[in-house]
C-alpha atoms as a PDB file:
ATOM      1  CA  UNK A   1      23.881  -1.623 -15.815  1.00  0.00           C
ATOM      2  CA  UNK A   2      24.300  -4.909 -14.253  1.00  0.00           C
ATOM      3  CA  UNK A   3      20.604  -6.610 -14.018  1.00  0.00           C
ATOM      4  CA  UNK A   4      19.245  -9.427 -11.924  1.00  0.00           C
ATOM      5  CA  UNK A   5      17.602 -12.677 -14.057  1.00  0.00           C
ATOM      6  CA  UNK A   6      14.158 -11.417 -12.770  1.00  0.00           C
ATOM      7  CA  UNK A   7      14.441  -7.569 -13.562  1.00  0.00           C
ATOM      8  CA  UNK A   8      15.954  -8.930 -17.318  1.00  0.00           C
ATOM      9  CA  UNK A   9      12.723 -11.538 -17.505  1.00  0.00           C
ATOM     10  CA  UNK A  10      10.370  -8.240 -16.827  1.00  0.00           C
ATOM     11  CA  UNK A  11      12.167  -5.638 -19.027  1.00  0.00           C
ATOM     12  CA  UNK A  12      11.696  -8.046 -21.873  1.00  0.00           C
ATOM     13  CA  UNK A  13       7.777  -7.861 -21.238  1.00  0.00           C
ATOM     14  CA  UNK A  14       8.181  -4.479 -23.326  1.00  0.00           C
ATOM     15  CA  UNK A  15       6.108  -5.180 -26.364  1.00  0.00           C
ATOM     16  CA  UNK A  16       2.996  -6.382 -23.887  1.00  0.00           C
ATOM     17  CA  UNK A  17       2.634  -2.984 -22.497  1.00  0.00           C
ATOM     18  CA  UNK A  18       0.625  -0.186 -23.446  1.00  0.00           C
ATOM     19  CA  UNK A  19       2.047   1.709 -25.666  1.00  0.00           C
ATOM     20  CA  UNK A  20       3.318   2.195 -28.990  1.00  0.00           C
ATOM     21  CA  UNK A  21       6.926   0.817 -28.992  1.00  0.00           C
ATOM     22  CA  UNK A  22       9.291   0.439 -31.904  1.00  0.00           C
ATOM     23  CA  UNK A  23      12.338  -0.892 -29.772  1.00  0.00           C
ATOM     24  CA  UNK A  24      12.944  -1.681 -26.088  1.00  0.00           C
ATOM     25  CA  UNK A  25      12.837   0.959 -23.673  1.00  0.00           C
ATOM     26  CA  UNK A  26      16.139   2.925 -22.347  1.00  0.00           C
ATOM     27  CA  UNK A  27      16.915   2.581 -18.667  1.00  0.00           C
ATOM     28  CA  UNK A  28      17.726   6.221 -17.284  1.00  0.00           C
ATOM     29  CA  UNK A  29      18.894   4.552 -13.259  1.00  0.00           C
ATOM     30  CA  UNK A  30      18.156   2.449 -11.139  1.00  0.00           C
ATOM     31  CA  UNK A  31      15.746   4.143  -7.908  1.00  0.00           C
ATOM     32  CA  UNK A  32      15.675   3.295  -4.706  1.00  0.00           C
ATOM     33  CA  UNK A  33      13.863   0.150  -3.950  1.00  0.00           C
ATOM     34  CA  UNK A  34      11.743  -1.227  -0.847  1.00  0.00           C
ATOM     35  CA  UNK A  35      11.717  -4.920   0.598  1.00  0.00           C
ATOM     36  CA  UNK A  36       9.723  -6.421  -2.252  1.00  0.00           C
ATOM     37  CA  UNK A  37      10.242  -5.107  -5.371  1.00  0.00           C
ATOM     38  CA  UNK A  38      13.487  -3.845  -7.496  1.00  0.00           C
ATOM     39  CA  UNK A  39      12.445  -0.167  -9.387  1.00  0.00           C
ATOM     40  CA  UNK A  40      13.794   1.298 -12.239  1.00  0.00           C
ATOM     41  CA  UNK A  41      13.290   4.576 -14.154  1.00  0.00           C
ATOM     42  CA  UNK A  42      13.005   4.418 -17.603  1.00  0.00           C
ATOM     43  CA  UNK A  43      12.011   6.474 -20.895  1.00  0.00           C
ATOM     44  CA  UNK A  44       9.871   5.254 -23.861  1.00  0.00           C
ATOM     45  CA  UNK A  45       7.585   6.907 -26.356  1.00  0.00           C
ATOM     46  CA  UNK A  46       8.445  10.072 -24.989  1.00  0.00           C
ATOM     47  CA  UNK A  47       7.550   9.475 -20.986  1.00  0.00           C
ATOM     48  CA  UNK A  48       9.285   8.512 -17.520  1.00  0.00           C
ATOM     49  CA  UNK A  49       8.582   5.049 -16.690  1.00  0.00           C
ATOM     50  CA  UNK A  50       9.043   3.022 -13.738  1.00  0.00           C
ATOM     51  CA  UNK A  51       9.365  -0.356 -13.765  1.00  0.00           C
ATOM     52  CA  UNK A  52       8.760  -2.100 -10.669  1.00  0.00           C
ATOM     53  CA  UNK A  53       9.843  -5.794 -10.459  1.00  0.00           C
ATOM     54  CA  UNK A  54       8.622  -8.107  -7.368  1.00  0.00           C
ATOM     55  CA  UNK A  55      10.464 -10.054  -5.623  1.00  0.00           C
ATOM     56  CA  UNK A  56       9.930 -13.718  -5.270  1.00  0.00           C
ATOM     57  CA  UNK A  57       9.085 -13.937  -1.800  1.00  0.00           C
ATOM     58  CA  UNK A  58       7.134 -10.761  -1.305  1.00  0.00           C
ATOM     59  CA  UNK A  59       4.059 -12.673  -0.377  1.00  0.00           C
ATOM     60  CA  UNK A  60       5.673 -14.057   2.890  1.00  0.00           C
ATOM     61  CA  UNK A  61       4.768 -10.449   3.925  1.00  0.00           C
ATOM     62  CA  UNK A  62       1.459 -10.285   3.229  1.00  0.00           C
ATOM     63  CA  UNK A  63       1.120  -8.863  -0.418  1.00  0.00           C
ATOM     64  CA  UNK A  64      -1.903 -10.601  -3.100  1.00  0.00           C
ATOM     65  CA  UNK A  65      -0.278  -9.442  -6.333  1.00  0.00           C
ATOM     66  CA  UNK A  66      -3.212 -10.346  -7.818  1.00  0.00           C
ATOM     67  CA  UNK A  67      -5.881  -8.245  -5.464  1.00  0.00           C
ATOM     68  CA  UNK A  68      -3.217  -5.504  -5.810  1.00  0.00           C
ATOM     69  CA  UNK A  69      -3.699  -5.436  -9.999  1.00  0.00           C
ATOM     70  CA  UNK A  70      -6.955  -5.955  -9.847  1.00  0.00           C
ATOM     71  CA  UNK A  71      -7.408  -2.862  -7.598  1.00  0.00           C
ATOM     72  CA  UNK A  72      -5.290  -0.741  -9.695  1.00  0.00           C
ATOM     73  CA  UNK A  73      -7.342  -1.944 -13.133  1.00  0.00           C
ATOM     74  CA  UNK A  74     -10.494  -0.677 -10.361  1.00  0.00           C
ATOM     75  CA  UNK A  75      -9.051   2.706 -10.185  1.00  0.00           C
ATOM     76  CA  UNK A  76      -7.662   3.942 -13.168  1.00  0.00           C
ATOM     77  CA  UNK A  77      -8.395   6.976 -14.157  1.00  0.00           C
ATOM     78  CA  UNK A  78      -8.858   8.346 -10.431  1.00  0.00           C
ATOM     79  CA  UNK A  79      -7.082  11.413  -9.890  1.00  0.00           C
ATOM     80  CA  UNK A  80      -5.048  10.021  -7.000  1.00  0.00           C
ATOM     81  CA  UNK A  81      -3.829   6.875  -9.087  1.00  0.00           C
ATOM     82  CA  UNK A  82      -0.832   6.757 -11.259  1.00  0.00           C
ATOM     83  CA  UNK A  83      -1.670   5.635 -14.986  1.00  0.00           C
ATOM     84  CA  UNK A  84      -0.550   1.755 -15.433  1.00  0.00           C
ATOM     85  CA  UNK A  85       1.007   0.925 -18.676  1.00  0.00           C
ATOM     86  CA  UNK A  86       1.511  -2.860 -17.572  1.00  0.00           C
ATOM     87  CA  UNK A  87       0.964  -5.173 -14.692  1.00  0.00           C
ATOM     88  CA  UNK A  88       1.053  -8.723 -14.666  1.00  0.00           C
ATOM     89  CA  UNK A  89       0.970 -10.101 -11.551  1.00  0.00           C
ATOM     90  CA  UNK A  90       2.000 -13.737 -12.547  1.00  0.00           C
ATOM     91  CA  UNK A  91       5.190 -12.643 -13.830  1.00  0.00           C
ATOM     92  CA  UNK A  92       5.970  -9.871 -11.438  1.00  0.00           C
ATOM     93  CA  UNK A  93       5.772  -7.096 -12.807  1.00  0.00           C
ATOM     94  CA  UNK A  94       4.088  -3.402 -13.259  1.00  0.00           C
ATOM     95  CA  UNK A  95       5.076  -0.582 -15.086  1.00  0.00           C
ATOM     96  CA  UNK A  96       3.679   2.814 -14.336  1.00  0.00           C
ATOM     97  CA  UNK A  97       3.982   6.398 -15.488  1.00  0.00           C
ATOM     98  CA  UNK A  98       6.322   8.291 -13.113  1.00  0.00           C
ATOM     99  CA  UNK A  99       4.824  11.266 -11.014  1.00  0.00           C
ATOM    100  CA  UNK A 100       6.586  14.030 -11.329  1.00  0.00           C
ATOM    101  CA  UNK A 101       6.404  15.975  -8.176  1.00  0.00           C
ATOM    102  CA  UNK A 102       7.085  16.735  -4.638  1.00  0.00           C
ATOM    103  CA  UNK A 103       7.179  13.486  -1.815  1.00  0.00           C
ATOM    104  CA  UNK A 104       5.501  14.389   1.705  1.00  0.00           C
ATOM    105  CA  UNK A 105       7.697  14.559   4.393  1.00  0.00           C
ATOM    106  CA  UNK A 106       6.752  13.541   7.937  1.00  0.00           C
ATOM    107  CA  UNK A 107       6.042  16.710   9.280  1.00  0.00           C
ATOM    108  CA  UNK A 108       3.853  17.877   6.141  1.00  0.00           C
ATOM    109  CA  UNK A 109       0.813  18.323   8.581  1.00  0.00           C
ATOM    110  CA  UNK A 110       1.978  20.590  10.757  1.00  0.00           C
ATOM    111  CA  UNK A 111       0.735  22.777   7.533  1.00  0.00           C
ATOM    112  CA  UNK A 112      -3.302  22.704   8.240  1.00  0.00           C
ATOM    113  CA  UNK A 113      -3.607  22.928   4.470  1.00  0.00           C
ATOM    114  CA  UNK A 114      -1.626  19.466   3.947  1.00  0.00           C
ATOM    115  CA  UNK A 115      -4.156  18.143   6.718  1.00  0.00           C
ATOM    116  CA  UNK A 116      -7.271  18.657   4.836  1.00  0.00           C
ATOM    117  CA  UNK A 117      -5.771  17.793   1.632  1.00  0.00           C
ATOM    118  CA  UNK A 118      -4.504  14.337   3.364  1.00  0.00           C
ATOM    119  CA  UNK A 119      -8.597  14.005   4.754  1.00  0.00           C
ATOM    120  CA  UNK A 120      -9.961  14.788   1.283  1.00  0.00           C
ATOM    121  CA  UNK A 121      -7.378  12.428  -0.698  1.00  0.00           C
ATOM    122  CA  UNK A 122      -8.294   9.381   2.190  1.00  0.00           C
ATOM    123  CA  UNK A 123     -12.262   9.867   1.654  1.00  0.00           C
ATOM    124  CA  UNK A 124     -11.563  10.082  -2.101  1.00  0.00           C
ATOM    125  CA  UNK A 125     -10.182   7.098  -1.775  1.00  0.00           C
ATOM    126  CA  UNK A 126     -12.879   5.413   0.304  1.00  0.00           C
ATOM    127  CA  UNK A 127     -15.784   6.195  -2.214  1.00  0.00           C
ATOM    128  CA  UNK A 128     -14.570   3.324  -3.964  1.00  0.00           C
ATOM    129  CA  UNK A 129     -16.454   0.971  -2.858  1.00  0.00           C
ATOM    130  CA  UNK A 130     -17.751  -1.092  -5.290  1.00  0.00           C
ATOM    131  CA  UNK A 131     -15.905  -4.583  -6.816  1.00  0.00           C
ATOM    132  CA  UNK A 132     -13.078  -4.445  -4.881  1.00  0.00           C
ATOM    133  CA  UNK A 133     -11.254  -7.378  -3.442  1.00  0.00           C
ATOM    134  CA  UNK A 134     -10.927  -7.417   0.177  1.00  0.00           C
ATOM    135  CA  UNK A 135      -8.410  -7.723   2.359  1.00  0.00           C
ATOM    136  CA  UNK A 136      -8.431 -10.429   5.219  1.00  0.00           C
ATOM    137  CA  UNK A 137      -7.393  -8.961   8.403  1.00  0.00           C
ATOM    138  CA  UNK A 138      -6.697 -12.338   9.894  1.00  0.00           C
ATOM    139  CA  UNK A 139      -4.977 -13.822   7.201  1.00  0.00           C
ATOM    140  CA  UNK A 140      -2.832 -11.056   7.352  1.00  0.00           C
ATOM    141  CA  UNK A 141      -2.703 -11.359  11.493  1.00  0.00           C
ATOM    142  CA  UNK A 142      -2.050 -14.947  10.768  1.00  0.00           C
ATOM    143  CA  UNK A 143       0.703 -14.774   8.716  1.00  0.00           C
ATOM    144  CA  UNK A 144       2.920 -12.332  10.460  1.00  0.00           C
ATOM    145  CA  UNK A 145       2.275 -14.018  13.989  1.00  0.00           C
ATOM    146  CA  UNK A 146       3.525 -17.636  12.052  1.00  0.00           C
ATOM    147  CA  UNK A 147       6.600 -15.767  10.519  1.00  0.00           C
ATOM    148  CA  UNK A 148       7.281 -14.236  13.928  1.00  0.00           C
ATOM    149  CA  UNK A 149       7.135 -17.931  15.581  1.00  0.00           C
ATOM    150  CA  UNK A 150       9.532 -19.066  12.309  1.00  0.00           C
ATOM    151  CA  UNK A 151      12.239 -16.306  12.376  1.00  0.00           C
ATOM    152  CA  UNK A 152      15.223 -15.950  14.473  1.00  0.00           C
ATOM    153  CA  UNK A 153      14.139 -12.892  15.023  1.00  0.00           C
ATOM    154  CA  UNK A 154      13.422 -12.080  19.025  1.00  0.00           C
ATOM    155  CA  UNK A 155      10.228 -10.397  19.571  1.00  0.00           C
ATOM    156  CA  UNK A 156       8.764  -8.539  22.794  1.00  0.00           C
ATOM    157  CA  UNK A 157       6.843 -11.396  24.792  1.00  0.00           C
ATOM    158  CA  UNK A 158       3.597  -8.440  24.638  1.00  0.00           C
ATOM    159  CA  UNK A 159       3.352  -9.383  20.912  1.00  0.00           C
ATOM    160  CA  UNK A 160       1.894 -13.100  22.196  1.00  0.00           C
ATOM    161  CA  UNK A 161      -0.778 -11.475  24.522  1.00  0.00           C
ATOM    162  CA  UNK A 162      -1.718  -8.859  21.603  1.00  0.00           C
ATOM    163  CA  UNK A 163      -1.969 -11.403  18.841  1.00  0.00           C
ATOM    164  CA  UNK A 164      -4.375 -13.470  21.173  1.00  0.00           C
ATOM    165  CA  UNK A 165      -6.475 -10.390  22.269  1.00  0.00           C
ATOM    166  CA  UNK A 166      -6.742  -9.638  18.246  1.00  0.00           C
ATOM    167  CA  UNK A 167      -7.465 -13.268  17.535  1.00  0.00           C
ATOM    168  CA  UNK A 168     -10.141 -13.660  19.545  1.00  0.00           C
ATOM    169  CA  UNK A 169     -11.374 -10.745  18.853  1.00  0.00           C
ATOM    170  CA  UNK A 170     -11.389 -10.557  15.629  1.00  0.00           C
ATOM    171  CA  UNK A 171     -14.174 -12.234  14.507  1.00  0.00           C
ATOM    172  CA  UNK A 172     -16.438  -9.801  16.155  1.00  0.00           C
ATOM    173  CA  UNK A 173     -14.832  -6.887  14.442  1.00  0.00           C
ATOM    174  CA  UNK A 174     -14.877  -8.469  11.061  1.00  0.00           C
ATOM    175  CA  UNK A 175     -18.593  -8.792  11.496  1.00  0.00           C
ATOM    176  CA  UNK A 176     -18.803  -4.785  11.972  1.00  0.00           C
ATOM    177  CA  UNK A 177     -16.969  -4.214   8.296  1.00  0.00           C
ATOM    178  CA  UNK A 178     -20.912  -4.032   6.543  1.00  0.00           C
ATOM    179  CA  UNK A 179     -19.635  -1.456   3.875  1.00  0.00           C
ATOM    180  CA  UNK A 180     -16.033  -2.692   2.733  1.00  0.00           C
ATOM    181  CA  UNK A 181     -14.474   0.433   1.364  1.00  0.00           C
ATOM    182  CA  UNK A 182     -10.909   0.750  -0.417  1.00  0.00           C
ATOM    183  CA  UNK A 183      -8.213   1.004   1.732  1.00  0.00           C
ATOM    184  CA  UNK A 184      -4.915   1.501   0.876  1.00  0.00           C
ATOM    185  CA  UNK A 185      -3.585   0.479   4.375  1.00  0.00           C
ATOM    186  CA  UNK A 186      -0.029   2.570   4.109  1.00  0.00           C
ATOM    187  CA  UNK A 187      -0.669   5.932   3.510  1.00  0.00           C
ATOM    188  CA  UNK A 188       2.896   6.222   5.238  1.00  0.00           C
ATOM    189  CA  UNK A 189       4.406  10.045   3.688  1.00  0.00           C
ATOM    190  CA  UNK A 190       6.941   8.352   0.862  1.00  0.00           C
ATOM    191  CA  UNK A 191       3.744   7.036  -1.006  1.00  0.00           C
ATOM    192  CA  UNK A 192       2.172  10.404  -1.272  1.00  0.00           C
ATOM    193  CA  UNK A 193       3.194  12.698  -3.761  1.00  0.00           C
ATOM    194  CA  UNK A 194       1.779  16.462  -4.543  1.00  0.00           C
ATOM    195  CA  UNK A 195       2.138  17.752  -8.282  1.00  0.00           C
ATOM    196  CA  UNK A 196       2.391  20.911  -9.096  1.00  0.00           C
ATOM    197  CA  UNK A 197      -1.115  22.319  -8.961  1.00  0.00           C
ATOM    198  CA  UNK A 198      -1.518  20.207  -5.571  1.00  0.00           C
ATOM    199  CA  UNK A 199      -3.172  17.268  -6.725  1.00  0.00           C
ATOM    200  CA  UNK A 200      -1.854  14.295  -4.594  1.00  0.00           C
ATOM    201  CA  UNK A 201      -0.887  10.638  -6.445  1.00  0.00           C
ATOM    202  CA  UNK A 202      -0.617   7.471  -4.226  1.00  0.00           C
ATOM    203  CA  UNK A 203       2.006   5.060  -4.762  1.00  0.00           C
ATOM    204  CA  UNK A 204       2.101   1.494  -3.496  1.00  0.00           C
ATOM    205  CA  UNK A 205      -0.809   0.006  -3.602  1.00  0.00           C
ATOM    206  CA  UNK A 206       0.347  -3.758  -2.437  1.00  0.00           C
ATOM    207  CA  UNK A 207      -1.440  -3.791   0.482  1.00  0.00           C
ATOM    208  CA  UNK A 208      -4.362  -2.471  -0.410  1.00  0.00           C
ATOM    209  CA  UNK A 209      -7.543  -3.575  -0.018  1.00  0.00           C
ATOM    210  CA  UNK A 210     -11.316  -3.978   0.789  1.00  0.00           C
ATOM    211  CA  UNK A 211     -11.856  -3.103   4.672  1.00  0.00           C
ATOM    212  CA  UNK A 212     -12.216  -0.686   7.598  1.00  0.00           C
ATOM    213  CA  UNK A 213     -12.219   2.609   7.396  1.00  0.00           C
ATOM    214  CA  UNK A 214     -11.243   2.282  10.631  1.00  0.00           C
ATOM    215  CA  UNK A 215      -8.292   0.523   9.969  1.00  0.00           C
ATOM    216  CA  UNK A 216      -6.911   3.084   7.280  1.00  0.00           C
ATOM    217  CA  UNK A 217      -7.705   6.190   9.660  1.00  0.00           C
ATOM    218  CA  UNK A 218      -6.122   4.771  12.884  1.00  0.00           C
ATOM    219  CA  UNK A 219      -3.012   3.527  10.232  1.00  0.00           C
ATOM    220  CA  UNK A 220      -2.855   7.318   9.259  1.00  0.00           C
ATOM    221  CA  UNK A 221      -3.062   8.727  12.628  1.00  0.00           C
ATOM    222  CA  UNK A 222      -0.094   6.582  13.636  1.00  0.00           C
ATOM    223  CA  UNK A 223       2.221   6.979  10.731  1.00  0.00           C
ATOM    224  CA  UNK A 224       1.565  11.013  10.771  1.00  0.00           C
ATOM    225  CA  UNK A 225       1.391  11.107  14.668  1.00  0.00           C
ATOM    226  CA  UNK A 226      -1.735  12.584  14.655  1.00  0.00           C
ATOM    227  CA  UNK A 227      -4.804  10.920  16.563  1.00  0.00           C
ATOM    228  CA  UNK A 228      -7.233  13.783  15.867  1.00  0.00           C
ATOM    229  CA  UNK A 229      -6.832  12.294  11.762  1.00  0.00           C
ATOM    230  CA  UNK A 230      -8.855   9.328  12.994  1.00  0.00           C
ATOM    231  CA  UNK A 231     -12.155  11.058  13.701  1.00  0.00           C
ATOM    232  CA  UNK A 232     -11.531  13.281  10.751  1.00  0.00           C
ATOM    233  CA  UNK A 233     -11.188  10.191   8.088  1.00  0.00           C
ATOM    234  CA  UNK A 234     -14.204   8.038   9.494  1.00  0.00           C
ATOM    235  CA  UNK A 235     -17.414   8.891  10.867  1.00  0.00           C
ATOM    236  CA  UNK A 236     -18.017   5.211  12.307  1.00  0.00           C
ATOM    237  CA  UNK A 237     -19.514   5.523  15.684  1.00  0.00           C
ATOM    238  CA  UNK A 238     -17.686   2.822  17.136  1.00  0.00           C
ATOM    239  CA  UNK A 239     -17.097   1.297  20.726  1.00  0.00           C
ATOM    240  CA  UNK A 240     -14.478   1.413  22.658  1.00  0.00           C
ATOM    241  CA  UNK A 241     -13.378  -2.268  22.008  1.00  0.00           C
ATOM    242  CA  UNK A 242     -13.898  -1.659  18.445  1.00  0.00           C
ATOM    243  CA  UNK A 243     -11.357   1.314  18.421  1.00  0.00           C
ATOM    244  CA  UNK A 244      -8.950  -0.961  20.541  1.00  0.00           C
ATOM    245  CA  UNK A 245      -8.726  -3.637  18.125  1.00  0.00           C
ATOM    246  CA  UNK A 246      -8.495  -1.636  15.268  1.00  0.00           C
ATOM    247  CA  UNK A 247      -5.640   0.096  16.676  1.00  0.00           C
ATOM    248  CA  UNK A 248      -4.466  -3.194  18.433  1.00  0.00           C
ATOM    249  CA  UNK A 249      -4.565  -4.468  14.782  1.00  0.00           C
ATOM    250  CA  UNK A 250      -2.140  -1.198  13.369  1.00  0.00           C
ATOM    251  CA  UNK A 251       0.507  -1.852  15.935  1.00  0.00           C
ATOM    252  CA  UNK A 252       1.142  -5.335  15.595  1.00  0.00           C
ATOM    253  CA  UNK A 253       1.207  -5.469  11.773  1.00  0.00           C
ATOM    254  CA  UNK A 254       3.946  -2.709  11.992  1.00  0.00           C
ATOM    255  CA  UNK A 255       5.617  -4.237  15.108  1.00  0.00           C
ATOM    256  CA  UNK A 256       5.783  -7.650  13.253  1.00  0.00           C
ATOM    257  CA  UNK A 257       6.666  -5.618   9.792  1.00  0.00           C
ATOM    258  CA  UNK A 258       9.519  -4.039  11.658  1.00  0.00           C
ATOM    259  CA  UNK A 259      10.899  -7.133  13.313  1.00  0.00           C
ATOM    260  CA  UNK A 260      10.401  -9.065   9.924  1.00  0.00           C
ATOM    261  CA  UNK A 261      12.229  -7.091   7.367  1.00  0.00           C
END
């Protein structure tokens, strides 16, 4: 199998990882990839691995490789997290266990069954609250407007008027955020996966991060099509221009993800 300079630089991190190696690890195929990263299913010391290698520019679209290892060093060990055998940020690469297991669909929820276990896995999720990096809404805003403004790209003139109503709003809303929970800010259906006795495992935690609530549960309702998931994941009693930003906030990171990839 023909590899690229950075996938060869991140297999040969082998002996760093945990677990007791003799020889390098056997490369079973190469899986299906996103954006950022380059994935690859391997087998050592008995188990399916996947090694995940980063690309170079994945930053440009908002990822902290660092806050996303130290979150996943924060929740090991949590039922919903898949074990990490290596992750070095610096050199771009993670290696986790693979979950064996089914991948939600889109219309999993239809199933009231898959709705409360989606609710339960999100507040999970949420408990963890303490010593965990956060994520900076308008940094992230910020980014994705200037990339917009850089790319050839054409975007919908409405994405100037939202970015300004966000911007100056913003400040305001950060102020609300008294309790930064985790959020894992793309619980989108290929990162959830249900083993066999139900349990569900997250993948992808890039752009995780300290935050709303809000944020995550008007995310969810969105990518599932399902507004009534909002009210179910948070109890915040918020106002009306607290919701609006919030959501506001959802559509243009995906409208500027969408026009940016």
């Amino acid at each position: 199998m023909s590899l690229s300079e950075a996938a060869k630089s991140a297999f040969d991190t082998w002996p760093e990882w945990r677990l007791a190696l003799d020889g390098p690890p056997t490369i079973i195929r190469r899986l299906t990839g996103g954006l950022t990263n380059e994935l690859f299913l391997l087998k050592a010391a008995g188990l399916r691995l996947v090694l995940r290698v980063n690309h170079e520019d994945s930053e440009l679209l908002g990822i902290d490789r660092q806050r996303e290892q130290q979150i996943l060093d924060q929740i090991q060990g949590k039922a919903f997290a898949p074990v990490v055998f290596h992750c070095d940020a610096a050199k771009r690469v993670l290696v986790t266990e693979y979950i064996e297991g089914y991948q939600w669909q889109p219309g999993e929820l239809s199933d009231p069954l898959k709705a409360d276990s989606l609710v339960d896995l999100i507040s999970q999720i949420h408990c963890v609250k303490q010593d965990v990096p956060l994520f900076d809404y308008g940094a992230h805003l910020r980014s994705y407007w200037q990339q917009l403004l850089e790319s050839n790209q054409p975007f919908p003139m409405s994405a100037l008027k939202l970015y300004k109503s966000i911007e100056a709003g913003l400040p305001a809303f950060q102020a609300t955020i008294k309790e930064p929970v985790l959020c894992h800010h793309d619980l989108i259906p290929a990162n959830i996966i249900e083993q066999g006795e139900g349990q569900l495992v997250v993948l992808d935690w890039e752009y995780a991060g300290g935050g709303s609530a809000l944020v995550d549960a008007m995310g969810v309702a969105r990518y599932w099509q399902n507004p009534e998931l909002t009210a179910r994941i948070t109890d915040a009693d918020a106002d009306e221009a607290t919701l609006q930003l919030a959501r506001d906030l959802v559509d243009f990171y995906e409208m500027a993800w969408s026009i940016l990839r």
